[in-house]
C-alpha atoms as a PDB file:
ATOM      1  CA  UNK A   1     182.458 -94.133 -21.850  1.00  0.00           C
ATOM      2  CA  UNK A   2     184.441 -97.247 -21.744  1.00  0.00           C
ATOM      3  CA  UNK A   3     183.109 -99.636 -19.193  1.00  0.00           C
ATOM      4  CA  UNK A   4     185.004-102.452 -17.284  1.00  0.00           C
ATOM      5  CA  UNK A   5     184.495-105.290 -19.624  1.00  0.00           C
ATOM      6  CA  UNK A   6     185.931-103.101 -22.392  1.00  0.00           C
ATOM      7  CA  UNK A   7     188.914-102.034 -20.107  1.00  0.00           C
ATOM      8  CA  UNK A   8     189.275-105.577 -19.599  1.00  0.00           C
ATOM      9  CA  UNK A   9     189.008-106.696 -23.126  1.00  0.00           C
ATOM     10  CA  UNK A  10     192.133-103.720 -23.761  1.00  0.00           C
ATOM     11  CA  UNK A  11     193.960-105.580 -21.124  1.00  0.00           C
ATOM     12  CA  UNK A  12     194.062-108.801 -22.578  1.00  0.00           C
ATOM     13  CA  UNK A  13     194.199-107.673 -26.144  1.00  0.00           C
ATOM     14  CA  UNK A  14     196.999-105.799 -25.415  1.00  0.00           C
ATOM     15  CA  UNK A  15     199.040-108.412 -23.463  1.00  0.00           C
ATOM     16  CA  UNK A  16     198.175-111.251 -26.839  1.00  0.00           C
ATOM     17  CA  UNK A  17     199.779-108.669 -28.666  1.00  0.00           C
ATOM     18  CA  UNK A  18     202.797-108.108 -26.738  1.00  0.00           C
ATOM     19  CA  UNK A  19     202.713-112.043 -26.170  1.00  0.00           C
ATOM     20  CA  UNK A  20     203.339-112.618 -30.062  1.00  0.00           C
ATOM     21  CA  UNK A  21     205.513-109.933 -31.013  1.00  0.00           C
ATOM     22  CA  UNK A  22     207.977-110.567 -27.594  1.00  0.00           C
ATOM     23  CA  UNK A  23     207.771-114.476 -28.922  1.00  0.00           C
ATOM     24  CA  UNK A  24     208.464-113.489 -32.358  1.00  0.00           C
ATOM     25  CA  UNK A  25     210.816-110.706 -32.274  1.00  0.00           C
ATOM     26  CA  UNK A  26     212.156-110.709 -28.964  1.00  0.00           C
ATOM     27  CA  UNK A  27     211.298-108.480 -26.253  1.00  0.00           C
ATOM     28  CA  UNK A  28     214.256-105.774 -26.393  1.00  0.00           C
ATOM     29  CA  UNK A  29     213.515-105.676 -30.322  1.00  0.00           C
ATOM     30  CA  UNK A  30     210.021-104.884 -29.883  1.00  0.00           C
ATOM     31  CA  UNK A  31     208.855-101.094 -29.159  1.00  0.00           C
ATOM     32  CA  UNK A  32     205.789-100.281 -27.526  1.00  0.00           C
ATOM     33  CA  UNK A  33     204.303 -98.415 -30.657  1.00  0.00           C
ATOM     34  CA  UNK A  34     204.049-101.945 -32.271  1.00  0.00           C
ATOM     35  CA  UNK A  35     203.342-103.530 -29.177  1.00  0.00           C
ATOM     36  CA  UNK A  36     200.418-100.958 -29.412  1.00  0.00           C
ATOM     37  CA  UNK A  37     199.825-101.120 -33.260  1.00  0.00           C
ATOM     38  CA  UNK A  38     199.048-104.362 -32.730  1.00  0.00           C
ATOM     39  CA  UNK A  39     196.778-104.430 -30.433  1.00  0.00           C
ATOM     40  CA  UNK A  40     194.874-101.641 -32.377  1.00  0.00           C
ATOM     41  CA  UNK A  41     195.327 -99.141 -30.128  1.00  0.00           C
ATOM     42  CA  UNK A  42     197.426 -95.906 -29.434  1.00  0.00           C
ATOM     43  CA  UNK A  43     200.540 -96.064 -27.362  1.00  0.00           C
ATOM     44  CA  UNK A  44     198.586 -93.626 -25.020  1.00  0.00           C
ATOM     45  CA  UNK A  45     196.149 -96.451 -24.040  1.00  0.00           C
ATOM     46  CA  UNK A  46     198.747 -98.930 -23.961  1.00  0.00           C
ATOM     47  CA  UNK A  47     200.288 -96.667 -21.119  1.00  0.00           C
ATOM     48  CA  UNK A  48     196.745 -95.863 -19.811  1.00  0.00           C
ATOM     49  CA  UNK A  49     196.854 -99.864 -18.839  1.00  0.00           C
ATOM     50  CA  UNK A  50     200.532-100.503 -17.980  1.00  0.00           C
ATOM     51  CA  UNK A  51     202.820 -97.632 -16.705  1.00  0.00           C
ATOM     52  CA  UNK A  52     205.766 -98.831 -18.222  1.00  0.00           C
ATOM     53  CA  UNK A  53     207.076-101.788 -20.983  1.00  0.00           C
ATOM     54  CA  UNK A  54     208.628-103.541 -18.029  1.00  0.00           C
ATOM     55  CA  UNK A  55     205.235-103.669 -16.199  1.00  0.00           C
ATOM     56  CA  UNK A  56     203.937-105.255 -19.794  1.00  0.00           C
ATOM     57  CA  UNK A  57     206.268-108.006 -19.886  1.00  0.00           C
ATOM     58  CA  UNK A  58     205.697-108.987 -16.680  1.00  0.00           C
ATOM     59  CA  UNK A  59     201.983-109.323 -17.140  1.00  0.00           C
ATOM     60  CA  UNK A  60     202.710-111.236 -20.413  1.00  0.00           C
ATOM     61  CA  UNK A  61     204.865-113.804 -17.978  1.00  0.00           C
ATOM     62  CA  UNK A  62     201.933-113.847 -15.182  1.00  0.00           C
ATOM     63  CA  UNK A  63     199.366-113.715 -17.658  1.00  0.00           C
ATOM     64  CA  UNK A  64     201.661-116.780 -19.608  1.00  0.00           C
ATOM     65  CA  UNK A  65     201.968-118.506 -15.861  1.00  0.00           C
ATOM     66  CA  UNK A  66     198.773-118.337 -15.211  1.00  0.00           C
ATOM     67  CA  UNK A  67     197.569-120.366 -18.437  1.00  0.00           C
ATOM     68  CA  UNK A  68     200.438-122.724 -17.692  1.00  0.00           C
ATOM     69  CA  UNK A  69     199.455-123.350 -14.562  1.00  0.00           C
ATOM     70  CA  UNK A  70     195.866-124.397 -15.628  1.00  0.00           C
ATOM     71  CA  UNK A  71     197.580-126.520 -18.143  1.00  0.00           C
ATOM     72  CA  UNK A  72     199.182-128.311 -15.371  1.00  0.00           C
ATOM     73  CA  UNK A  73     196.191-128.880 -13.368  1.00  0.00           C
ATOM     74  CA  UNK A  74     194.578-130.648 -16.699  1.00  0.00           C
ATOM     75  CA  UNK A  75     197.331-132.796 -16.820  1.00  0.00           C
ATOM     76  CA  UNK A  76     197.511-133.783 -13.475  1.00  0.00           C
ATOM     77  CA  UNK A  77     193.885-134.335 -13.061  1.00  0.00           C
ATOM     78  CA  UNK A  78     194.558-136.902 -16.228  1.00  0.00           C
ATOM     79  CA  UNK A  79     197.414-139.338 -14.595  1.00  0.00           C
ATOM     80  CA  UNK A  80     196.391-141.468 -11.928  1.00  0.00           C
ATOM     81  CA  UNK A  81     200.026-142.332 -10.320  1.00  0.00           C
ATOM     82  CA  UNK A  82     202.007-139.555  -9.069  1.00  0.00           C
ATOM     83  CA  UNK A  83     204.704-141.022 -11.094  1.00  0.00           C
ATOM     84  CA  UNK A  84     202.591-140.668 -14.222  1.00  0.00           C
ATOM     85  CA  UNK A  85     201.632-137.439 -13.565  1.00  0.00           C
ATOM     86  CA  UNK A  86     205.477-136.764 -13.571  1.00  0.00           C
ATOM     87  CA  UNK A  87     206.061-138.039 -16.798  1.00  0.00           C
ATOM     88  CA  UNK A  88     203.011-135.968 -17.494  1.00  0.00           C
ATOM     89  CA  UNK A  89     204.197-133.196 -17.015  1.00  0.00           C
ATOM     90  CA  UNK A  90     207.133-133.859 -19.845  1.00  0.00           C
ATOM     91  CA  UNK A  91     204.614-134.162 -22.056  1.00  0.00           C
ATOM     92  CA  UNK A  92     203.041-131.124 -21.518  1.00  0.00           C
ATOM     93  CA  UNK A  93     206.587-129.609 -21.718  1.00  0.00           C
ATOM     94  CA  UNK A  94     206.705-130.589 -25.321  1.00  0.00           C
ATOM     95  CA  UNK A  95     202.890-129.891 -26.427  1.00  0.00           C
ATOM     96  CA  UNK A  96     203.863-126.332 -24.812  1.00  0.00           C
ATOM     97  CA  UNK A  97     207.029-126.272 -27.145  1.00  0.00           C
ATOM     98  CA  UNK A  98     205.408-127.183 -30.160  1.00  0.00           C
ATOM     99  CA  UNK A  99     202.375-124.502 -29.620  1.00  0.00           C
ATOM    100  CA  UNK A 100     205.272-121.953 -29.540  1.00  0.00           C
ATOM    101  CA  UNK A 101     206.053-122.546 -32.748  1.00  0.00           C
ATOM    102  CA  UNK A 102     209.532-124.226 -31.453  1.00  0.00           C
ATOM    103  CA  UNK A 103     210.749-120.557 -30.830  1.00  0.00           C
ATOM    104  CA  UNK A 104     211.885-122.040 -27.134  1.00  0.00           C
ATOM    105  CA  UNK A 105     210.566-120.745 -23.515  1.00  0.00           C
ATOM    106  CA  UNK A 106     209.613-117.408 -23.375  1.00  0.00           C
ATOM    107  CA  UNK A 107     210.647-117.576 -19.503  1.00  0.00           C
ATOM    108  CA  UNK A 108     214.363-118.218 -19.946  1.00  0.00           C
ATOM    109  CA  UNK A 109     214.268-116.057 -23.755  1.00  0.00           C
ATOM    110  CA  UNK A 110     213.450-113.001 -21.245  1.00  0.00           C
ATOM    111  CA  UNK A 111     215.570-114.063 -18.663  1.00  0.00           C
ATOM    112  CA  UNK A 112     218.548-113.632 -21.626  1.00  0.00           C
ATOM    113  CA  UNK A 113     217.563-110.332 -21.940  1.00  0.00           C
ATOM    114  CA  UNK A 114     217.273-109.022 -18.562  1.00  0.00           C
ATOM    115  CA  UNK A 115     220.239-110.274 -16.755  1.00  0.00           C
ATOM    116  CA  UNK A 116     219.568-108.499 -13.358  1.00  0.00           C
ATOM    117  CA  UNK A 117     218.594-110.655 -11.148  1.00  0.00           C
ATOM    118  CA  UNK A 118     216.898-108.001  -9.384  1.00  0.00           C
ATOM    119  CA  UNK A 119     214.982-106.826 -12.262  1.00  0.00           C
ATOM    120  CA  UNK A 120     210.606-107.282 -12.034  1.00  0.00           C
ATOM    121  CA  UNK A 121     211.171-109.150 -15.185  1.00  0.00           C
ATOM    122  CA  UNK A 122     213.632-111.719 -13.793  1.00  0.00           C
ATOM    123  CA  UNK A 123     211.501-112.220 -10.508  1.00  0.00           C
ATOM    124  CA  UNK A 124     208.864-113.177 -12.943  1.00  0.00           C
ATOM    125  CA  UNK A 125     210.956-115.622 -14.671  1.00  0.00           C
ATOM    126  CA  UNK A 126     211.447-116.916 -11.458  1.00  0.00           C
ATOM    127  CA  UNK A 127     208.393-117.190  -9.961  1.00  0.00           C
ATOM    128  CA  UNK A 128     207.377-119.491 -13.098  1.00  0.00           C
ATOM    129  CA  UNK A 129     210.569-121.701 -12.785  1.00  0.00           C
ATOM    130  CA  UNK A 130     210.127-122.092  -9.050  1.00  0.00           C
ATOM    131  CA  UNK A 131     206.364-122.845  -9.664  1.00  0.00           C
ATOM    132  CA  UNK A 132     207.534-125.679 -11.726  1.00  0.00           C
ATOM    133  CA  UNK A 133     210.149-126.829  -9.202  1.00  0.00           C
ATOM    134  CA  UNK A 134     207.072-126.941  -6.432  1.00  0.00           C
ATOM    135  CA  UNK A 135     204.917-129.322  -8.703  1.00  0.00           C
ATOM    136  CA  UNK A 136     208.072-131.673  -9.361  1.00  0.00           C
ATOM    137  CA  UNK A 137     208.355-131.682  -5.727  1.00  0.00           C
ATOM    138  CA  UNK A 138     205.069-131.754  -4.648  1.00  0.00           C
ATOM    139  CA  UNK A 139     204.680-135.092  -6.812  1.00  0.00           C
ATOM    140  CA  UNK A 140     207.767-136.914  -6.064  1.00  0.00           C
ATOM    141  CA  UNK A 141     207.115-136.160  -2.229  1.00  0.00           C
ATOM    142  CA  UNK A 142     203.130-137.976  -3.005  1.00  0.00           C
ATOM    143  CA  UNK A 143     204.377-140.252  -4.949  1.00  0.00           C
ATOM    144  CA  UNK A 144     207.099-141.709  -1.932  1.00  0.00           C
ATOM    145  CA  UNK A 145     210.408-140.891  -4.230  1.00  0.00           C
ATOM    146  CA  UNK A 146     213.649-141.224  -2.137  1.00  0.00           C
ATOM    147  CA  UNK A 147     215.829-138.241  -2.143  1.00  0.00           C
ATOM    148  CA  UNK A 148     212.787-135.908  -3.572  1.00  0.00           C
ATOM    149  CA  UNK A 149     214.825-133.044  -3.887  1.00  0.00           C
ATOM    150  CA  UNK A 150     217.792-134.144  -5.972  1.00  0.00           C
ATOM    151  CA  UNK A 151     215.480-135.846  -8.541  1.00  0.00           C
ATOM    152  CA  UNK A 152     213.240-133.107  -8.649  1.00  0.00           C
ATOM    153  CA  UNK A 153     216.986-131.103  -9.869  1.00  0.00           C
ATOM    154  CA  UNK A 154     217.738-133.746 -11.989  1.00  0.00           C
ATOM    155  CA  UNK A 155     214.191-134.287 -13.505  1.00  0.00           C
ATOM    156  CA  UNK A 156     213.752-129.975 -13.940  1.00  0.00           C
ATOM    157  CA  UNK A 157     217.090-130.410 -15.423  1.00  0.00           C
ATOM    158  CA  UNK A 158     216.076-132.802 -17.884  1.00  0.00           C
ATOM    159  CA  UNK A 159     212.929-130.506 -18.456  1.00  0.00           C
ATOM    160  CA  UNK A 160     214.716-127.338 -19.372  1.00  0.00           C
ATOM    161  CA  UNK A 161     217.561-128.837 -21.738  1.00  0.00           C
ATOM    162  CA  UNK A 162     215.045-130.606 -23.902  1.00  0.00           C
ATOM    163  CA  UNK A 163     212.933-127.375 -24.003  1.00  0.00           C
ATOM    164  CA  UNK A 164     216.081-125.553 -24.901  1.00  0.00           C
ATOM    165  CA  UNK A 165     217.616-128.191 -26.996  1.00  0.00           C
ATOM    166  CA  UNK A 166     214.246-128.736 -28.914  1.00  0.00           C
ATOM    167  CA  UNK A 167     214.154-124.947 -30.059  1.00  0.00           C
ATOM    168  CA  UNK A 168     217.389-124.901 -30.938  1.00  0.00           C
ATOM    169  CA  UNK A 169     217.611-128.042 -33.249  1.00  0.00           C
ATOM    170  CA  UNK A 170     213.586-127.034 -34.053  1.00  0.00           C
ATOM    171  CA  UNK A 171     212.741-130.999 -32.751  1.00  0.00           C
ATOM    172  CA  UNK A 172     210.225-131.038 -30.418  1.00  0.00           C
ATOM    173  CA  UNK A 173     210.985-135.255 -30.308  1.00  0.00           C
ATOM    174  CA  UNK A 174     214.155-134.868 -27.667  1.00  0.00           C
ATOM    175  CA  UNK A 175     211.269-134.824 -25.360  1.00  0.00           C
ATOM    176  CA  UNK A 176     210.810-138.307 -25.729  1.00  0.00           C
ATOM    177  CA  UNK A 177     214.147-138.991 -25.155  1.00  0.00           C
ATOM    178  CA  UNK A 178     213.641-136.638 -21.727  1.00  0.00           C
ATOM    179  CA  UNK A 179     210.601-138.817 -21.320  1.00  0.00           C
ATOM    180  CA  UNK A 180     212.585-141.506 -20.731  1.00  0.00           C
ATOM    181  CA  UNK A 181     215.601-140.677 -18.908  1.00  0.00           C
ATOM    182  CA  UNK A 182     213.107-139.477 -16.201  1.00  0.00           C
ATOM    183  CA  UNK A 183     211.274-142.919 -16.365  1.00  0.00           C
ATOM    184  CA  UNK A 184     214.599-144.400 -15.352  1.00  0.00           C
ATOM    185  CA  UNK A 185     215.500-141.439 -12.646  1.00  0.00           C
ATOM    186  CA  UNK A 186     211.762-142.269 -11.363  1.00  0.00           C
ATOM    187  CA  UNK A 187     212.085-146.462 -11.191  1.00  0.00           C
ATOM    188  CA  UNK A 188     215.610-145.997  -9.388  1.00  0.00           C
ATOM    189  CA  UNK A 189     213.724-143.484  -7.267  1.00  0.00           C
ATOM    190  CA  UNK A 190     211.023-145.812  -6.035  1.00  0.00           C
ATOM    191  CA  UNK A 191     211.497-146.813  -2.374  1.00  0.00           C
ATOM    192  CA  UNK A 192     212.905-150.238  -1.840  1.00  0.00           C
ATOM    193  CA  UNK A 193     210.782-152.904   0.014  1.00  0.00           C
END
């Protein structure tokens, strides 16, 4: 009789699967039976944890979030300044990229590929993105930024196009140039005396 550490262990072993075959092959390319064949387990128990493949990828994203957003915490625990934990975050942006294997984010690769807005996958997507959004925010609000809002657009902006840009030209470095274009949005943010 499986007990609740085992069912547990499934769980996860079964989302790292999914997790490297959606990253690799895409998540429209890639069938539960391999989902399942990787995991080393029958499609049966795959569907004995997640009642459909749409319910998988969406625990994939959470599961993804979820380490991301401990990853954050690290990071901001490390900066003193609120605008160095800003920049902070850019450079956890590209550490995140390179770990990927340059393959780009996962969040907007399964946003391509379910284009309902509506979809469980998409809120996912957007539950992440919004997440990322808050901590911008949340930072340039501490940190006394004027206008928080537009440079928190600009600065997630700047954030997604060098993710993107980086997989696509497979250079992780236009971080650096992100880096500092949001040093400069940052110093012209800073209130005047």
């Amino acid at each position: 009789m499986a007990t609740s550490r085992d069912a547990g262990a499934n769980h996860q072993r079964l989302i790292d699967a999914a997790s490297t075959l959606f990253f690799r092959d895409g998540i429209n390319a890639t069938g539960i039976a391999a989902v399942a064949e990787a995991a080393g387990m029958s499609k049966m128990t795959l569907y004995a944890h997640f009642a459909s493949k749409d319910e998988l990828i969406v625990a994939f994203l959470d599961k993804r979030n979820e380490r991301w957003e401990a990853a954050v915490q690290q990071t901001l625990t490390a900066s003193e300044s609120p605008a160095q934990k800003l920049l902070g975050l850019f450079d956890l942006h590209r550490q995140w990229l390179r770990e990927g294997g340059l393959r780009g984010c996962p969040y907007v690769n399964s946003a391509a590929e379910f284009p309902d807005r509506n979809h469980p996958v998409r809120l996912a997507v957007e539950r992440h993105k919004t997440g990322v959004k808050q901590h911008l925010l949340d930072l340039a609000v501490m940190a006394g930024l004027k206008r928080p809002d537009v440079l928190v657009r600009r600065l997630f902006l700047l954030l997604e196009g060098a993710f993107l840009t980086g997989a696509l030209e497979n250079d992780d470095s236009v971080f650096l140039l992100a880096k500092d274009l949001a040093a400069e949005l940052i110093e012209a943010a800073q209130p005047t005396a």
